[in-house]
Structure formats: structure tokens, C-alpha cells
N, C-alpha and C. Protein backbone atom coordinates (compact mmCIF):
# COMPACT_ATOMS: atom_id res chain seq x y z
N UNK A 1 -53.20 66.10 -50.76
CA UNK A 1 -53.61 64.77 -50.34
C UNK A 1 -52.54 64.20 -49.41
N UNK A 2 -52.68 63.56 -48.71
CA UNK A 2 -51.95 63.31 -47.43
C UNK A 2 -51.74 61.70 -47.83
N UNK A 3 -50.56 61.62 -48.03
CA UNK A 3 -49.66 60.16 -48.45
C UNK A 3 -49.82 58.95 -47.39
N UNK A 4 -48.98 59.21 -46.19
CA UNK A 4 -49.75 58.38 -44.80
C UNK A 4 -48.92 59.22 -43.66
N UNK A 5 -49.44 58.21 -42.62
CA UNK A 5 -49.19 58.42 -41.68
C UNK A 5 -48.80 57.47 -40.55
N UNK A 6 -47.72 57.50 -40.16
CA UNK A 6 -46.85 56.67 -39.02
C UNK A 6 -47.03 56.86 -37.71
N UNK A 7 -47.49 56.16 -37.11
CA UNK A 7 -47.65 56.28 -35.41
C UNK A 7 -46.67 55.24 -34.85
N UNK A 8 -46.57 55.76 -33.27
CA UNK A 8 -45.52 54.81 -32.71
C UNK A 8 -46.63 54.45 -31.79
N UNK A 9 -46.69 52.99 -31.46
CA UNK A 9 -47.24 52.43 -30.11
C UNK A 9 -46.61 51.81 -29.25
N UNK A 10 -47.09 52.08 -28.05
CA UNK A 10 -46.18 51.36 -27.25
C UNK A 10 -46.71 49.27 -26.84
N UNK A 11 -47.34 49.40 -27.28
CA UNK A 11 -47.68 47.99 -27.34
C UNK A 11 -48.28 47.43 -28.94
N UNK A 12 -47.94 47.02 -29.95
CA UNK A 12 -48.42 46.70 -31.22
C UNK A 12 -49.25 45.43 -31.36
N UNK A 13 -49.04 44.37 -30.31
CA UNK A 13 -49.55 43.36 -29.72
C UNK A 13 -51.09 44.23 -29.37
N UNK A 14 -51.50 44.90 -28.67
CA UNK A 14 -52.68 45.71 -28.25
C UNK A 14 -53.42 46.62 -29.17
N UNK A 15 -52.47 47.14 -30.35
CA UNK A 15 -52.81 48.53 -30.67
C UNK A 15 -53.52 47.84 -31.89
N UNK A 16 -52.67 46.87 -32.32
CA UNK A 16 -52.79 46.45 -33.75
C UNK A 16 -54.48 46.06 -34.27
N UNK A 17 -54.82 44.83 -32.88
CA UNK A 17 -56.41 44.60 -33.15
C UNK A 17 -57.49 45.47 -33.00
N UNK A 18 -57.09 46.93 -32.00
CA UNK A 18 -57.86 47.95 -31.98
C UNK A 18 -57.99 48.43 -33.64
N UNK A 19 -56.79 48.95 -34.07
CA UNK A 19 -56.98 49.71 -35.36
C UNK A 19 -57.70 48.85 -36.33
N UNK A 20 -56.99 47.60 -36.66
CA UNK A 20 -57.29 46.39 -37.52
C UNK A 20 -59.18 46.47 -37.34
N UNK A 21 -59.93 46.16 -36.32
CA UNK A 21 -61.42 46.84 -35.89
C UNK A 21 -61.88 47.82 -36.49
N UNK A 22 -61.44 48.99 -36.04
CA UNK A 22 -61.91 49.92 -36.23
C UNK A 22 -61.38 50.69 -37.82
N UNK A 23 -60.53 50.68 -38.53
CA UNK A 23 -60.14 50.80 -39.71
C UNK A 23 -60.93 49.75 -40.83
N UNK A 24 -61.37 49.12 -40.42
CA UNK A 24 -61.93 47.86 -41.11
C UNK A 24 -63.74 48.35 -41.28
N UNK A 25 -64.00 49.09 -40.12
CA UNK A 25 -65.01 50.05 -40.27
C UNK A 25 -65.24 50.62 -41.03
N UNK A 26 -64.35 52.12 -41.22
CA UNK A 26 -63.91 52.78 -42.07
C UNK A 26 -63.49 52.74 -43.46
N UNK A 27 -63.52 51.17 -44.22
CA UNK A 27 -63.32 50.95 -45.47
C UNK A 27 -61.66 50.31 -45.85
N UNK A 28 -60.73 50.84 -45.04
CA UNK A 28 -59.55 50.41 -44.68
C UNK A 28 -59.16 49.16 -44.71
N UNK A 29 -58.26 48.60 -45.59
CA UNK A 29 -57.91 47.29 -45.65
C UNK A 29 -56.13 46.99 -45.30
N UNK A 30 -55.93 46.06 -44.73
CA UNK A 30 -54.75 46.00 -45.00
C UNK A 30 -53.69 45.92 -45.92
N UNK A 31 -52.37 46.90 -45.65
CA UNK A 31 -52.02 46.89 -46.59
C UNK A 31 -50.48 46.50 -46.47
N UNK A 32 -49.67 46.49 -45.39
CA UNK A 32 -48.29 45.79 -44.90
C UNK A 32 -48.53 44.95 -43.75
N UNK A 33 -47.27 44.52 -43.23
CA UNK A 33 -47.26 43.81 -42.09
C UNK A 33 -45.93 43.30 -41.64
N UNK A 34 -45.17 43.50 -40.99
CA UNK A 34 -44.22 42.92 -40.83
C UNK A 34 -43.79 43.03 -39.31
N UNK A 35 -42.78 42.46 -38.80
CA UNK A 35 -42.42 42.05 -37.21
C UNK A 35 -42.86 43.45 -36.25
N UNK A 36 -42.49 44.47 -36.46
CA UNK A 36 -42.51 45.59 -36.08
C UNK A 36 -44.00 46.35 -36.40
N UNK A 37 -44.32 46.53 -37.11
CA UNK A 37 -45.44 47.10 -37.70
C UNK A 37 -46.53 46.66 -38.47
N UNK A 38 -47.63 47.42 -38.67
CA UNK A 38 -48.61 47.37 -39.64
C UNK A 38 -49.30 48.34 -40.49
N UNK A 39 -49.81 48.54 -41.39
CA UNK A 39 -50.41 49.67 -42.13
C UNK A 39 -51.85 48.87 -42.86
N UNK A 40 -52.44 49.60 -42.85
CA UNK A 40 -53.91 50.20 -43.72
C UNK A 40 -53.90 50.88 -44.22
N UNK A 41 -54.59 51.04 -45.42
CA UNK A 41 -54.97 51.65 -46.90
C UNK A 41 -56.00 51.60 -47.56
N UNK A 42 -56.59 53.25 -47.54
CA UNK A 42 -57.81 53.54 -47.86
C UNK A 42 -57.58 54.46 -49.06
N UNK A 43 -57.32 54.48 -50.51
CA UNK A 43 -57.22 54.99 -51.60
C UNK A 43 -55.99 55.13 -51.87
N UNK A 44 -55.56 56.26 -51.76
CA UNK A 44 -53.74 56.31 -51.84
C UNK A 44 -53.10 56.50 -50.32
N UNK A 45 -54.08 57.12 -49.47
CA UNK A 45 -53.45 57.16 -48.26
C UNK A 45 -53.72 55.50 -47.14
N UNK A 46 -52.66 55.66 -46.52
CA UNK A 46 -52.48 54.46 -45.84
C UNK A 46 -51.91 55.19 -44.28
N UNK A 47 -52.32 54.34 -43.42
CA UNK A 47 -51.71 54.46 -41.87
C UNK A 47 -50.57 53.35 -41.40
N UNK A 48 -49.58 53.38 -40.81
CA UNK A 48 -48.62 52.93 -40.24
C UNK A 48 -48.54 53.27 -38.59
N UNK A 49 -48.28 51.68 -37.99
CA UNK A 49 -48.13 51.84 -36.67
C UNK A 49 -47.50 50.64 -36.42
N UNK A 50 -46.29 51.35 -35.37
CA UNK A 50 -45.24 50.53 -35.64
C UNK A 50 -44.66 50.48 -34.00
N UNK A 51 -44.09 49.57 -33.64
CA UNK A 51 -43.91 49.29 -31.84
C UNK A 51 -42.98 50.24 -31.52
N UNK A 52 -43.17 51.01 -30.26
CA UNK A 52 -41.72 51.76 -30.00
C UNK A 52 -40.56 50.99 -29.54
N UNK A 53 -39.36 51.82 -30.16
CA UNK A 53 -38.36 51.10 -29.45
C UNK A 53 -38.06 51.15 -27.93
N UNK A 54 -37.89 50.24 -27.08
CA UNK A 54 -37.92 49.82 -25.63
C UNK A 54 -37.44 51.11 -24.88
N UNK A 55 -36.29 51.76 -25.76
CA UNK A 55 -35.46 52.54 -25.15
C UNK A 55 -36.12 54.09 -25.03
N UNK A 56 -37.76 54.38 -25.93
CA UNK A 56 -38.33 55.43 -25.53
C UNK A 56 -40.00 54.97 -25.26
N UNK A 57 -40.09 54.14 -24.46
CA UNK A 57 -41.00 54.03 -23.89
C UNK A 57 -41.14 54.64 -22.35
N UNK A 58 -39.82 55.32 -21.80
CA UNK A 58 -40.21 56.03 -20.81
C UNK A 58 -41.54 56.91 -20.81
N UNK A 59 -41.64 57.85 -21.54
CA UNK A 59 -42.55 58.93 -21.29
C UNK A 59 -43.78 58.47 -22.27
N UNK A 60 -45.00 58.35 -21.75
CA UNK A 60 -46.10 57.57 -22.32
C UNK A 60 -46.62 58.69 -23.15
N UNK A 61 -47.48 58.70 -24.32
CA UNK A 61 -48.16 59.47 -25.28
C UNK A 61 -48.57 60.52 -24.61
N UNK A 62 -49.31 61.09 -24.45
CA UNK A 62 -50.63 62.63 -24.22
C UNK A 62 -50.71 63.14 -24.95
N UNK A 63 -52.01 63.31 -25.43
CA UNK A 63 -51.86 64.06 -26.72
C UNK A 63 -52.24 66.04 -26.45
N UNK A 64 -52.03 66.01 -25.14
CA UNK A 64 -51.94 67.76 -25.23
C UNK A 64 -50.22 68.33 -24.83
N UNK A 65 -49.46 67.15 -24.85
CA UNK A 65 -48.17 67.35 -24.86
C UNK A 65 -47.89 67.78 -26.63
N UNK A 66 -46.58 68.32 -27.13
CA UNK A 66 -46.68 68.98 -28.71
C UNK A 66 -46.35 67.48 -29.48
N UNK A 67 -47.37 67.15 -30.37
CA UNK A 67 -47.38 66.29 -31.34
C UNK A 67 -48.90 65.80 -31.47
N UNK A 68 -48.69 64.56 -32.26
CA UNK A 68 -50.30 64.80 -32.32
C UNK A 68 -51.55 64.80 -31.91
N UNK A 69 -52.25 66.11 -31.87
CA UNK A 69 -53.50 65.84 -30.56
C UNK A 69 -54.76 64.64 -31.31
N UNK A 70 -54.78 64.53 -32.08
CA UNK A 70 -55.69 63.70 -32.68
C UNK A 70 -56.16 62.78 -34.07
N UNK A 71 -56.74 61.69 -34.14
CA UNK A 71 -57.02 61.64 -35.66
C UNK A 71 -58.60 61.80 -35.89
N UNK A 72 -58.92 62.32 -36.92
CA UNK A 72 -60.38 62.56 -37.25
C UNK A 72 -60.39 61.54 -38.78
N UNK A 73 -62.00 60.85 -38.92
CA UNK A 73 -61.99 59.72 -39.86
C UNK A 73 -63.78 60.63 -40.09
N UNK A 74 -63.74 60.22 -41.64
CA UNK A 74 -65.24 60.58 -42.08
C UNK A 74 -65.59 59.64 -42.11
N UNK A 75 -67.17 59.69 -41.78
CA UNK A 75 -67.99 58.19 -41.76
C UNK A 75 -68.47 58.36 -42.58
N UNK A 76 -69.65 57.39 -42.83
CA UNK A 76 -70.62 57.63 -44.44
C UNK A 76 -71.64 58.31 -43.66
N UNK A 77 -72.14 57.86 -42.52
CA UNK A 77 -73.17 58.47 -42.50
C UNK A 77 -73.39 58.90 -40.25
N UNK A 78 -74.66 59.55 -40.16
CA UNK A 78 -74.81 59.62 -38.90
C UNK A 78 -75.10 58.02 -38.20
N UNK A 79 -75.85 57.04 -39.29
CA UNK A 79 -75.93 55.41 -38.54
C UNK A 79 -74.77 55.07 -38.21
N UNK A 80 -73.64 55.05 -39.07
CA UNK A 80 -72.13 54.60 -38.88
C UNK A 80 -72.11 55.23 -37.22
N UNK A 81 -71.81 56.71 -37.53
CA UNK A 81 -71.15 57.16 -35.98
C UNK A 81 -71.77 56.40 -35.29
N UNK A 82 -73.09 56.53 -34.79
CA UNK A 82 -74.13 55.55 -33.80
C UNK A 82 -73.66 54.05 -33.66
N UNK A 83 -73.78 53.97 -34.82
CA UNK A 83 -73.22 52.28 -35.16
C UNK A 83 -71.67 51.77 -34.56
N UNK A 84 -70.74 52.40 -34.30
CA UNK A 84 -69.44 52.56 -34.10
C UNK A 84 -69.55 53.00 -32.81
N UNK A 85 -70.32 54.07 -32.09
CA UNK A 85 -70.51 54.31 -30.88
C UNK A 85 -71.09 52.88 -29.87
N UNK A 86 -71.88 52.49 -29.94
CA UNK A 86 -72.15 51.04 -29.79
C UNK A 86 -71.44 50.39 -29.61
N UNK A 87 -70.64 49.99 -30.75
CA UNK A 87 -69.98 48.84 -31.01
C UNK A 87 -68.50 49.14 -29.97
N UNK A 88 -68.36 50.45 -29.91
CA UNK A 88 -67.02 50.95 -29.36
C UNK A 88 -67.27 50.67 -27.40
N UNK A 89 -68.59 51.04 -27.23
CA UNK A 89 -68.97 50.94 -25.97
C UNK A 89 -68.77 49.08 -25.25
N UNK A 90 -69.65 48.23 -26.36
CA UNK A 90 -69.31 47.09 -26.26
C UNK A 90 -67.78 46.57 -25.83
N UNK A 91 -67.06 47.16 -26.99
CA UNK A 91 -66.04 47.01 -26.69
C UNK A 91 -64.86 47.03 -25.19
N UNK A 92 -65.56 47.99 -24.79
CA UNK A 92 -64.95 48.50 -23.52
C UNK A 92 -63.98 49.66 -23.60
N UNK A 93 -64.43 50.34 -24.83
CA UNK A 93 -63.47 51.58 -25.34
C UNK A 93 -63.85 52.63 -24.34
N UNK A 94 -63.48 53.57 -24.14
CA UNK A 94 -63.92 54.65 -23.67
C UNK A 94 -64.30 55.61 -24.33
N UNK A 95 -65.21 56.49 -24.62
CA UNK A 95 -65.76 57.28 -25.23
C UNK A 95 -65.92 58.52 -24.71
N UNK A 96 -65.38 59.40 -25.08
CA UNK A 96 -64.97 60.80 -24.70
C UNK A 96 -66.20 61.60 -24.90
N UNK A 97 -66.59 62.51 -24.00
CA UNK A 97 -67.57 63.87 -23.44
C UNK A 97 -68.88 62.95 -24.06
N UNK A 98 -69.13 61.84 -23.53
CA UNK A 98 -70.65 61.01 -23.17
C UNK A 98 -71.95 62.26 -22.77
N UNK A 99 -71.35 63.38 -22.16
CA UNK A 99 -72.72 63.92 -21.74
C UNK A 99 -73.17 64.89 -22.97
N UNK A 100 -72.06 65.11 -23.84
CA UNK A 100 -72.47 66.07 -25.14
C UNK A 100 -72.38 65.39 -26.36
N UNK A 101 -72.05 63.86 -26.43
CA UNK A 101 -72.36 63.07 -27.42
C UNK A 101 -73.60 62.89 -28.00
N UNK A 102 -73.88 63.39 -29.38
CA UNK A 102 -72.81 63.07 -30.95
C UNK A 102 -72.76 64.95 -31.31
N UNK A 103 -72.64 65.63 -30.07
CA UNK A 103 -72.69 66.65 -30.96
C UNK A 103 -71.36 67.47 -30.14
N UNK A 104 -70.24 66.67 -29.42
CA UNK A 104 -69.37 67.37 -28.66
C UNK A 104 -68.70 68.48 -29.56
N UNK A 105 -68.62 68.35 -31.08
CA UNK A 105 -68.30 69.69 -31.68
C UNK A 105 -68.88 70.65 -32.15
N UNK A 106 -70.00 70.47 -31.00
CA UNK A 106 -71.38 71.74 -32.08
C UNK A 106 -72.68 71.19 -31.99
N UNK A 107 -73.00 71.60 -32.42
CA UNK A 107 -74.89 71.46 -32.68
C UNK A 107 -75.26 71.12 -33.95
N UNK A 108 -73.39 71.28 -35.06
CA UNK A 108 -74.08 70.99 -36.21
C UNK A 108 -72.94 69.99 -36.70
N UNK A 109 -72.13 69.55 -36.00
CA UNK A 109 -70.92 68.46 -36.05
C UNK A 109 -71.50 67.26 -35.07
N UNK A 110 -71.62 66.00 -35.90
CA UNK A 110 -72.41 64.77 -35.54
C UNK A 110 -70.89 63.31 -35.84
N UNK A 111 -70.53 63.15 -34.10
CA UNK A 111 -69.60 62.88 -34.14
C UNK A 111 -69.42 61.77 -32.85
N UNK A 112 -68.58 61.01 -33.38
CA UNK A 112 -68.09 60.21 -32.10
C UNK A 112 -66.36 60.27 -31.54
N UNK A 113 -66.15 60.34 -30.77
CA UNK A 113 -64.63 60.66 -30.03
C UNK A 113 -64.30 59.60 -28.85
N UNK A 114 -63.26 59.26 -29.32
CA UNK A 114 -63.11 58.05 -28.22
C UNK A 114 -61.47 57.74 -28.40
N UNK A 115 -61.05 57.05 -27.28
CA UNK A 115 -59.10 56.76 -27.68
C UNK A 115 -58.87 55.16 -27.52
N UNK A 116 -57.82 55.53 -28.14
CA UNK A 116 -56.92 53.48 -28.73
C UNK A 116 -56.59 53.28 -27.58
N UNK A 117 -55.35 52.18 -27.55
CA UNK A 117 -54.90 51.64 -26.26
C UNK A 117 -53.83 52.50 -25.96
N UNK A 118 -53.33 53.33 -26.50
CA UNK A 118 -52.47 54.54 -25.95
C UNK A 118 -52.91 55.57 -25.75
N UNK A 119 -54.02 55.83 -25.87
CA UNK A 119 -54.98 56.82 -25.72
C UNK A 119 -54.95 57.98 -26.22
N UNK A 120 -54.33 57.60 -27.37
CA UNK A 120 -54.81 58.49 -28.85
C UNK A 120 -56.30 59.10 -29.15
N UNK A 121 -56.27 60.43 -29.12
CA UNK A 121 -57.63 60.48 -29.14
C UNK A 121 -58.38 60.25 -31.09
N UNK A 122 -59.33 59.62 -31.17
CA UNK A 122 -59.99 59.20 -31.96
C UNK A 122 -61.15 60.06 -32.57
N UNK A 123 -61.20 60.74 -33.67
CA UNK A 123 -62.80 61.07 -33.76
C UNK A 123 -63.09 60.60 -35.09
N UNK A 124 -64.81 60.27 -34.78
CA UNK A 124 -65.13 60.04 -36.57
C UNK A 124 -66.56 60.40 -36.71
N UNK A 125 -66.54 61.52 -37.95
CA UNK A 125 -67.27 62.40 -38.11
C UNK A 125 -68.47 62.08 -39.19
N UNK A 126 -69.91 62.09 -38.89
CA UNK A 126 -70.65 61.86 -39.99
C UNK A 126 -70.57 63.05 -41.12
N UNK A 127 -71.05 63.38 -41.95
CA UNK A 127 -71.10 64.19 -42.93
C UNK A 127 -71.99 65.43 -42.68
N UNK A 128 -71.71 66.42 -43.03
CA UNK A 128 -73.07 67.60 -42.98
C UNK A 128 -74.41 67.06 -43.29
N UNK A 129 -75.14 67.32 -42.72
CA UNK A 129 -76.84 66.82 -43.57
C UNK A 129 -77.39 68.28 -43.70
């Protein structure tokens, strides 16, 4: 079981109301908060994202540079993904491989993929049917 997980952003002012959204989706409630950071907590695991320090904000994220290429989130169902796809579009999110969406991992993976304000890539997966 996976305890949490810490991300660095380079803007927390930006990143924070994206996740705070979209984690809030996902069942995720808050669970810290302080000058620097924030976390959510969904059973025992929780997420942390916390501002970078000034002094390594030179070189911006990518996630096909080595660290992490992605996060994947289970939905309840295929309405959620749809439902979240929508809502993400509204948003003005960008939504990754639009021409093979909801099935960019297959024919039998029913999914939405899209990135934060650092452009973390995002996926969240309905369940097998």
C-alpha cells in the first residue's frame, strides 16, 4: 500500500486549486495545509504538493525526463471519466490524445488523460466492465 506521495510545484498558488478540484472528484479530502504546501487523503494514502524552492525552478518538470512520468487515479465508474472529461474541458485543461479518447490505452482501458499546471501528466481510469 503506498503511504503518500510528495510533488514539487512550481507555482502552489496555481497547482493547489487544480488538485483541490480534481481530488475532490476522486473522494479526496483535505488533509494538511500549511505556507508551503498541501495534502489530500483518500484512506491511508494521502498526496503532498509543496512549492519549489526559487533556487530550482530553473529547469521546468517533463515528465519523459527520469522521474515521474505520471499519476493514474481509479474512478468509480465510465460516467465519472466522461463526467471529469467535460468538466476538465470546461475548465480549459488540456486533454491528452482527444482523437483516441476514452480508449487511448486500448480498446479495453476506458480512460481520461490530461495535465495540471505543470503539466504533470494525469490519468483516471474507469474500472473493467
Amino acid at each position: 500500500m503506498l503511504h503518500h506521495v510528495e510533488i514539487n510545484v512550481s507555482d502552489l498558488n496555481e497547482s493547489a486549486p487544480f488538485w483541490e478540484w480534481l481530488l475532490s472528484q476522486l473522494g479526496y479530502e483535505t488533509f494538511q495545509r500549511w505556507e508551503k504546501g498541501i495534502s489530500w487523503k483518500c484512506g491511508d494514502t494521502y498526496l503532498v504538493f509543496v512549492q519549489t524552492e526559487e533556487r530550482f525552478l530553473d529547469l521546468p518538470y517533463h515528465r519523459r525526463r527520469t522521474g515521474l512520468n505520471h499519476l493514474a487515479f481509479h474512478a468509480k465508474s465510465r460516467e465519472q471519466v466522461d463526467g471529469l472529461t467535460e468538466a476538465l474541458t470546461a475548465r480549459g485543461v488540456r486533454v491528452l490524445y482527444r482523437e483516441q479518447h476514452p480508449h487511448a490505452g486500448g480498446p479495453r482501458h476506458y480512460a481520461v488523460y490530461f495535465e495540471d499546471p505543470d503539466r504533470i501528466k494525469v490519468e483516471v481510469v474507469a474500472p473493467d466492465v
